[in-house]
N, C-alpha and C. Protein backbone atom coordinates (compact mmCIF):
# COMPACT_ATOMS: atom_id res chain seq x y z
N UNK A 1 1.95 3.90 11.93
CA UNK A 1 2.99 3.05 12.45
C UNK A 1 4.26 3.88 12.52
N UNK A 2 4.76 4.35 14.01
CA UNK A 2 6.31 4.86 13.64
C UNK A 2 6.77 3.75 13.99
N UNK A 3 7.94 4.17 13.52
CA UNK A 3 9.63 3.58 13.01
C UNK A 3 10.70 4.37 13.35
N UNK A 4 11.77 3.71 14.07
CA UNK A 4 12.88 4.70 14.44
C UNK A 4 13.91 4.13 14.37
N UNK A 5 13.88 2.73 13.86
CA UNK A 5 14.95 2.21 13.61
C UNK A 5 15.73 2.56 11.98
N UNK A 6 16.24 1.61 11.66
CA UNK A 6 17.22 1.85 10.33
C UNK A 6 16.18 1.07 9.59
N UNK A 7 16.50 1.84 8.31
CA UNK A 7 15.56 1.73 6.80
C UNK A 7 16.41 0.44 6.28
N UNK A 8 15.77 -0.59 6.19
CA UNK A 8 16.76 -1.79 5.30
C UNK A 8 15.94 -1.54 3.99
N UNK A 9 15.35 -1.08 3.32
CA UNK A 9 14.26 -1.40 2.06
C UNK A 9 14.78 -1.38 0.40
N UNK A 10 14.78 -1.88 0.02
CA UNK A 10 14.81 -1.95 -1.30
C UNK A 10 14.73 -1.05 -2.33
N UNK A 11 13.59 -0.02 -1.80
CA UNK A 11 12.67 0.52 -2.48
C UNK A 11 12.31 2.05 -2.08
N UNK A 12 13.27 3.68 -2.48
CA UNK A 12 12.48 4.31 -1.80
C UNK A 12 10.75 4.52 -1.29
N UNK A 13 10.13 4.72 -0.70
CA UNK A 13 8.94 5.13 -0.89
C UNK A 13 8.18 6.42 0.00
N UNK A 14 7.22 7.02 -0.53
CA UNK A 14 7.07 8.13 -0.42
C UNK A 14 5.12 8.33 0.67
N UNK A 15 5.28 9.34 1.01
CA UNK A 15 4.22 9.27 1.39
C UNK A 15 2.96 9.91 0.21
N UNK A 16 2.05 9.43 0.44
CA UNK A 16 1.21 9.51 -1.09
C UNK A 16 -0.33 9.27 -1.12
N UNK A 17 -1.07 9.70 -0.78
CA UNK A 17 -2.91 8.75 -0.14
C UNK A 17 -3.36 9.05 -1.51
N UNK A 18 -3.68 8.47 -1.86
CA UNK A 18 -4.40 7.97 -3.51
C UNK A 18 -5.30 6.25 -2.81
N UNK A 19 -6.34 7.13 -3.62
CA UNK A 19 -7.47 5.48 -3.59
C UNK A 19 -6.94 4.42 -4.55
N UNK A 20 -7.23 3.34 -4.03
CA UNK A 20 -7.02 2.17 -3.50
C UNK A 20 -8.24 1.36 -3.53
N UNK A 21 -7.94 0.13 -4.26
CA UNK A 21 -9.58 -0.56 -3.92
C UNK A 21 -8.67 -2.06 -3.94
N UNK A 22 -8.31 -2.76 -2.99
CA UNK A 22 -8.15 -4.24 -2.60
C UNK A 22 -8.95 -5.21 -2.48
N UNK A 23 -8.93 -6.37 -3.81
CA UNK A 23 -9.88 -7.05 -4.01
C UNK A 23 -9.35 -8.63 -3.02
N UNK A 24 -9.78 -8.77 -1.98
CA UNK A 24 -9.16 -9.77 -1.12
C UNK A 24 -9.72 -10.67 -1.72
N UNK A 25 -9.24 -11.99 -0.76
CA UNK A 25 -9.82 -13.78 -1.36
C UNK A 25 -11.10 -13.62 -0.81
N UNK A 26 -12.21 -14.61 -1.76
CA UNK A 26 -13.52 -14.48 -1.54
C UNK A 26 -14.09 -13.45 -2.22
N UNK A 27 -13.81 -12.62 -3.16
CA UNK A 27 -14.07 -11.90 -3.66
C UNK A 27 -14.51 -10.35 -2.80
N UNK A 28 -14.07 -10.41 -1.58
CA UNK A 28 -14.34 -9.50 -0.79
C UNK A 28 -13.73 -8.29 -1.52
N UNK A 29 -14.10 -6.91 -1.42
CA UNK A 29 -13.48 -5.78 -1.86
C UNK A 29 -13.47 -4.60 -0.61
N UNK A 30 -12.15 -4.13 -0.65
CA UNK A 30 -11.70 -3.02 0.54
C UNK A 30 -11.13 -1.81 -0.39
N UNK A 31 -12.12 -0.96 -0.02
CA UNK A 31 -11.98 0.67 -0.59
C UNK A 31 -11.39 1.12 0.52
N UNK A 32 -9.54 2.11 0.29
CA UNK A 32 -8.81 2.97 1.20
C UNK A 32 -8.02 4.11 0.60
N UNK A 33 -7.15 4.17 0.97
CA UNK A 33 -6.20 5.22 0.36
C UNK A 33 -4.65 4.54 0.70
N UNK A 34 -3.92 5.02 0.29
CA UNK A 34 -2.36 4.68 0.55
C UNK A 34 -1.75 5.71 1.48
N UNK A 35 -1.33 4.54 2.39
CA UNK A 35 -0.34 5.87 3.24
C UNK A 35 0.92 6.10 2.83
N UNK A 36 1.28 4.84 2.08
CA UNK A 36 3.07 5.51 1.51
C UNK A 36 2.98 4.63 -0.03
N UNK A 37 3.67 4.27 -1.08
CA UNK A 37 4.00 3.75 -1.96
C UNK A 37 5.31 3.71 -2.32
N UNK A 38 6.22 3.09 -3.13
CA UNK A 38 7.30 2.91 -3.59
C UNK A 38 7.12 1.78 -4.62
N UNK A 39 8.12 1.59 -5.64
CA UNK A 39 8.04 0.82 -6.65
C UNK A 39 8.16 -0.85 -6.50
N UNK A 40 7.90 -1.06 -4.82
CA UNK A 40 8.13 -2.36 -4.42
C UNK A 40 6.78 -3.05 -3.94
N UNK A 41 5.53 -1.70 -3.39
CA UNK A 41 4.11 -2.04 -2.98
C UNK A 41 3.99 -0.98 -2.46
N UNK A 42 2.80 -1.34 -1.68
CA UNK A 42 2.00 -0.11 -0.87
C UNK A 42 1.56 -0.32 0.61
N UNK A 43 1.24 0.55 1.19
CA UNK A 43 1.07 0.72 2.79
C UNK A 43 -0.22 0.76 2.96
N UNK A 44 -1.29 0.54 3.45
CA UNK A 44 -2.55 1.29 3.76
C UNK A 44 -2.96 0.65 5.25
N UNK A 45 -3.93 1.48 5.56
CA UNK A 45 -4.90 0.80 6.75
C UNK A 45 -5.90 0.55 6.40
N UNK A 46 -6.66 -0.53 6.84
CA UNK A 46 -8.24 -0.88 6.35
C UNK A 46 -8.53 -1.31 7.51
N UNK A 47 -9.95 -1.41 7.70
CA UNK A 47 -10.44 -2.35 8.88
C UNK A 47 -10.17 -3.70 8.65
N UNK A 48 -10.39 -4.42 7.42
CA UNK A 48 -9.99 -6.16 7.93
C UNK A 48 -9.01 -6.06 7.68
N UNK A 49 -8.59 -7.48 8.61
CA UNK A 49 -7.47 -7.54 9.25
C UNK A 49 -6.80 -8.90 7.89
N UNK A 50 -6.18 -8.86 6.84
CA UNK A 50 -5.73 -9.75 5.86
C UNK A 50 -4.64 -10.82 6.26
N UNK A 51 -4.53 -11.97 5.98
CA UNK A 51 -3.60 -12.89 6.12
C UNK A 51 -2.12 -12.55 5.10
N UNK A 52 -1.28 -13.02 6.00
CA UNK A 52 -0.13 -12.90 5.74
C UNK A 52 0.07 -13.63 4.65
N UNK A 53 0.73 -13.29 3.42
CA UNK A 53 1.06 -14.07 2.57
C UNK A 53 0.07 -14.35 1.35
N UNK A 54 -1.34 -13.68 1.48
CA UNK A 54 -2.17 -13.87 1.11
C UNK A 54 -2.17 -13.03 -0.69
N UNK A 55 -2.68 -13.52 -1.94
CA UNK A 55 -2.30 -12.52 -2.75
C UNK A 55 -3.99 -11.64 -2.78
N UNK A 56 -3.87 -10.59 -3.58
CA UNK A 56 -4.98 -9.93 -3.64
C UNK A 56 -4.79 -8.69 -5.03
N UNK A 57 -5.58 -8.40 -5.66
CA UNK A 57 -5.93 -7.96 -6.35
C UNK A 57 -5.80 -6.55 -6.01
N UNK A 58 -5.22 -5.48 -7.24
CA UNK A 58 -5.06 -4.08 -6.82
C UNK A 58 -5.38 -3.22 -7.71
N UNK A 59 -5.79 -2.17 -7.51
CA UNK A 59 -6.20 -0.86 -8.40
C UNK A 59 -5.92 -0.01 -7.64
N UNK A 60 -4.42 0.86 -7.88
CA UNK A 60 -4.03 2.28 -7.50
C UNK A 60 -4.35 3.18 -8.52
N UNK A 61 -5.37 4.49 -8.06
CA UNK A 61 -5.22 5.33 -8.68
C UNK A 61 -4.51 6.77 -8.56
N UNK A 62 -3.09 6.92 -9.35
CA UNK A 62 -2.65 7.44 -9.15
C UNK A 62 -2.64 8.44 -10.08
N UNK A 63 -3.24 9.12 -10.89
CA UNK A 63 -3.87 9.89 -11.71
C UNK A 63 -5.00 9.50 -12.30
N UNK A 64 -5.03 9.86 -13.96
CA UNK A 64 -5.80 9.19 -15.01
C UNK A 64 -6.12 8.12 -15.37
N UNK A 65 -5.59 7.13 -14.52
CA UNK A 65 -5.79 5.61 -14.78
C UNK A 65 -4.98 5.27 -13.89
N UNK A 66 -5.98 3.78 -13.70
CA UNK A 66 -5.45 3.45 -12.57
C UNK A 66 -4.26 2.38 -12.39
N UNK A 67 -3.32 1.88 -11.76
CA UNK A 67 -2.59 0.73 -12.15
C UNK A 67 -3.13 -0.61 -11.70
N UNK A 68 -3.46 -1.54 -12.35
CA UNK A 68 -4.06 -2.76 -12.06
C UNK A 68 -2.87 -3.94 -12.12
N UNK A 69 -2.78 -4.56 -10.82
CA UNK A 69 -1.72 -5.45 -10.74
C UNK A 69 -2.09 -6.57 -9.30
N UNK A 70 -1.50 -7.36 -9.03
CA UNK A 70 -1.42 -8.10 -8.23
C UNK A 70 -0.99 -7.94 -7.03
N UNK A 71 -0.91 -8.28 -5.44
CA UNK A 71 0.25 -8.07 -4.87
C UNK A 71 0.08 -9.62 -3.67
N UNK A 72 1.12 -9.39 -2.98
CA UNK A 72 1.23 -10.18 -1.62
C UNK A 72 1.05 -9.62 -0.35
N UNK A 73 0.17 -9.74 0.49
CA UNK A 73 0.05 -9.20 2.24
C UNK A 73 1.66 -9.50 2.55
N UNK A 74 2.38 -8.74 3.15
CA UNK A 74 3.89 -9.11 3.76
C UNK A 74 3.77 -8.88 5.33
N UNK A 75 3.07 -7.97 5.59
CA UNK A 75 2.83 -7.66 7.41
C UNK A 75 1.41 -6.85 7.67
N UNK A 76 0.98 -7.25 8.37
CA UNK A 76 -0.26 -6.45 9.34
C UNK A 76 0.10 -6.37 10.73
N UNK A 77 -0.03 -5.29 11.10
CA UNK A 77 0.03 -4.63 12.48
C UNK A 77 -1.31 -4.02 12.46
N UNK A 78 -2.08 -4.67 13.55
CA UNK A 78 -2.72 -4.37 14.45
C UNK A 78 -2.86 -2.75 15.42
N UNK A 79 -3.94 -1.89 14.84
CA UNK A 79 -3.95 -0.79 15.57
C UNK A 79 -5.01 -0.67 16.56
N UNK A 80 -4.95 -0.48 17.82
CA UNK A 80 -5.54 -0.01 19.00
C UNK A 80 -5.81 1.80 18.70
N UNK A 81 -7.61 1.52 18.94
CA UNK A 81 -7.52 2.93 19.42
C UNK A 81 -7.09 3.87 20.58
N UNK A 82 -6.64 4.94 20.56
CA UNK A 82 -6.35 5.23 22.03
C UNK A 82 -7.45 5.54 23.02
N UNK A 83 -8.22 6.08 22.54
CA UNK A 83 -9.54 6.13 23.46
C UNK A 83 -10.26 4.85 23.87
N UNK A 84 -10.42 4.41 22.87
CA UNK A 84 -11.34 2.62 23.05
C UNK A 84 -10.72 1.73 23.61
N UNK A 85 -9.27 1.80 23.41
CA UNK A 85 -8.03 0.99 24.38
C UNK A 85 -8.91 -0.43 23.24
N UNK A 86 -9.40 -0.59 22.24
CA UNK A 86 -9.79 -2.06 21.35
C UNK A 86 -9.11 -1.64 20.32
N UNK A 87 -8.58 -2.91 19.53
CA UNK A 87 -8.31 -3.12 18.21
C UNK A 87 -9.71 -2.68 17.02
N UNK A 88 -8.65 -1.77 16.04
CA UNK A 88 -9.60 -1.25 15.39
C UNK A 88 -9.63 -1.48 14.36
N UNK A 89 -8.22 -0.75 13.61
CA UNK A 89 -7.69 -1.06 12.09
C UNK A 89 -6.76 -1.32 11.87
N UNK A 90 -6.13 -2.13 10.78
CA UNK A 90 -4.87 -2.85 10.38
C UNK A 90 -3.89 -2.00 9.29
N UNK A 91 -2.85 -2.12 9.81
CA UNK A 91 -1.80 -0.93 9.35
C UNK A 91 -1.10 -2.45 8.27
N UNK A 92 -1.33 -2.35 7.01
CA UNK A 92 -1.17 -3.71 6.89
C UNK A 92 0.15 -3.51 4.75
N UNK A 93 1.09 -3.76 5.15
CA UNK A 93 1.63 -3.78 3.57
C UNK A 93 1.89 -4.43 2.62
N UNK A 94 1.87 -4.93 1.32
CA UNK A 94 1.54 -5.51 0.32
C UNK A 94 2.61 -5.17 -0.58
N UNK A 95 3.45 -5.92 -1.15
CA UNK A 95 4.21 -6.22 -1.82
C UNK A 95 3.79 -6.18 -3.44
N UNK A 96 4.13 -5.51 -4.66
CA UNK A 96 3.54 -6.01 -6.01
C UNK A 96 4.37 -6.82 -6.29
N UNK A 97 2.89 -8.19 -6.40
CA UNK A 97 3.63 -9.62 -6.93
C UNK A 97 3.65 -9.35 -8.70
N UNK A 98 2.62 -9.29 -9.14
CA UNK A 98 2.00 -9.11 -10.41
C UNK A 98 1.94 -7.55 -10.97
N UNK A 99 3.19 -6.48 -11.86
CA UNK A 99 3.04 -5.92 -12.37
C UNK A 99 3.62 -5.16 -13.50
N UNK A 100 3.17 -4.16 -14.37
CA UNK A 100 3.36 -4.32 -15.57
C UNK A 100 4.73 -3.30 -15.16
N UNK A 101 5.61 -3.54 -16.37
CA UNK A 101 6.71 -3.02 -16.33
C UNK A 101 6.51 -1.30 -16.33
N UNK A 102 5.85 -0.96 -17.23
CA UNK A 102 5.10 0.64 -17.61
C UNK A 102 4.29 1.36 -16.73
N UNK A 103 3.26 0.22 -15.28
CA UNK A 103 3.08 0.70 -14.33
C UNK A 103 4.13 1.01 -13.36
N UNK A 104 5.36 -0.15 -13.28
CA UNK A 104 6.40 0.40 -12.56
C UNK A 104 6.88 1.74 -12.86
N UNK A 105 7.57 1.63 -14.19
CA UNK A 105 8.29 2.80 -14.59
C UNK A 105 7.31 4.50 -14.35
N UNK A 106 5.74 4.25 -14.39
CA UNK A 106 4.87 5.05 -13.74
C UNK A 106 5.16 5.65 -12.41
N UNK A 107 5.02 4.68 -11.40
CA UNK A 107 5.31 4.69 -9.92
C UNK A 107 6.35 5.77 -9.58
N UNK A 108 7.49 4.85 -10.25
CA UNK A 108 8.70 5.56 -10.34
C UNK A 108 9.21 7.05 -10.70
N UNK A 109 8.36 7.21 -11.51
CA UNK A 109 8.08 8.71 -12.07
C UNK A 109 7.81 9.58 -11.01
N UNK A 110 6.60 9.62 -10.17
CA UNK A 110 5.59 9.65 -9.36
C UNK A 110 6.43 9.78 -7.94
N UNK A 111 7.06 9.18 -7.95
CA UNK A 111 7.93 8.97 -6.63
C UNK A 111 9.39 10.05 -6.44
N UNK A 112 9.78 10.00 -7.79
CA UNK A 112 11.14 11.03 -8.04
C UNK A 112 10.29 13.00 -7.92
N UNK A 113 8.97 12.61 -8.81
CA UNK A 113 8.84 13.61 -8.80
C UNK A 113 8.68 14.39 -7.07
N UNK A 114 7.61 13.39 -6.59
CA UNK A 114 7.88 14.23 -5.32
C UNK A 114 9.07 14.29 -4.53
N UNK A 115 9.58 13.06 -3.93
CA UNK A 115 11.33 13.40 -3.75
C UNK A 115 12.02 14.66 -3.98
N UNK A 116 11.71 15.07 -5.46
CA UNK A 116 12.55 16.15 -5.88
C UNK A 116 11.67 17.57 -5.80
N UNK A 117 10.29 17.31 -5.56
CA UNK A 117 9.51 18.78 -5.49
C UNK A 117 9.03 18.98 -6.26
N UNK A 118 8.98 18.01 -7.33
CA UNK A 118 7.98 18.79 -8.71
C UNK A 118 6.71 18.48 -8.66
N UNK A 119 6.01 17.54 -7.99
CA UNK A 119 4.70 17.37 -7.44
C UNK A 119 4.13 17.98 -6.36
């Protein structure tokens, strides 16, 4: 997804692909990676396409353990392939509704470090 407008966000966030396993409603489960993170949620693409607003279940692993927390669907965008000219996969981001203060302060770590180059 580019962007060329102005950053309103809350939250720096960084680019970062670490697995990812999204436990949707119905007990459905979606194995991905992260395309960006920040201490506010995460970015990914998956093939299904998730409802807005929807909560879902999360496991980032961002080292040695993973962070287990909650979040909210906030937007899905719809990606077209360019060759197939069809809808393929959902560029879709998630908000953490549900998480621990120590996974934040984790994130956060994680996020400065690369910012600043030490990762």
């Amino acid at each position: 997804m580019d962007w060329s407008g102005i950053e309103k966000r809350r939250f720096v966030r960084v680019k970062f692909p670490c697995k990812i396993i999204v436990y949707a409603p119905e007990k459905h489960v979606i194995v991905s990676h992260t395309e960006n993170i920040s201490t506010g949620g995460v970015r990914v693409i998956i093939d299904d396409k998730l409802e807005i607003s929807s909560l879902v279940g999360l496991e980032i692993y961002l080292g040695d353990r993973p962070v287990i927390c909650k979040g909210r669907v906030v937007w899905v965008v719809e990606i077209v392939s360019p060759v197939l000219k069809t809808p393929g996969m959902n560029d879709t981001g998630i908000e953490f509704y549900e998480i621990k203060e120590k996974d934040k302060k984790s994130i956060n770590r994680l996020i400065k470090a690369i910012v600043s180059g030490d990762k």
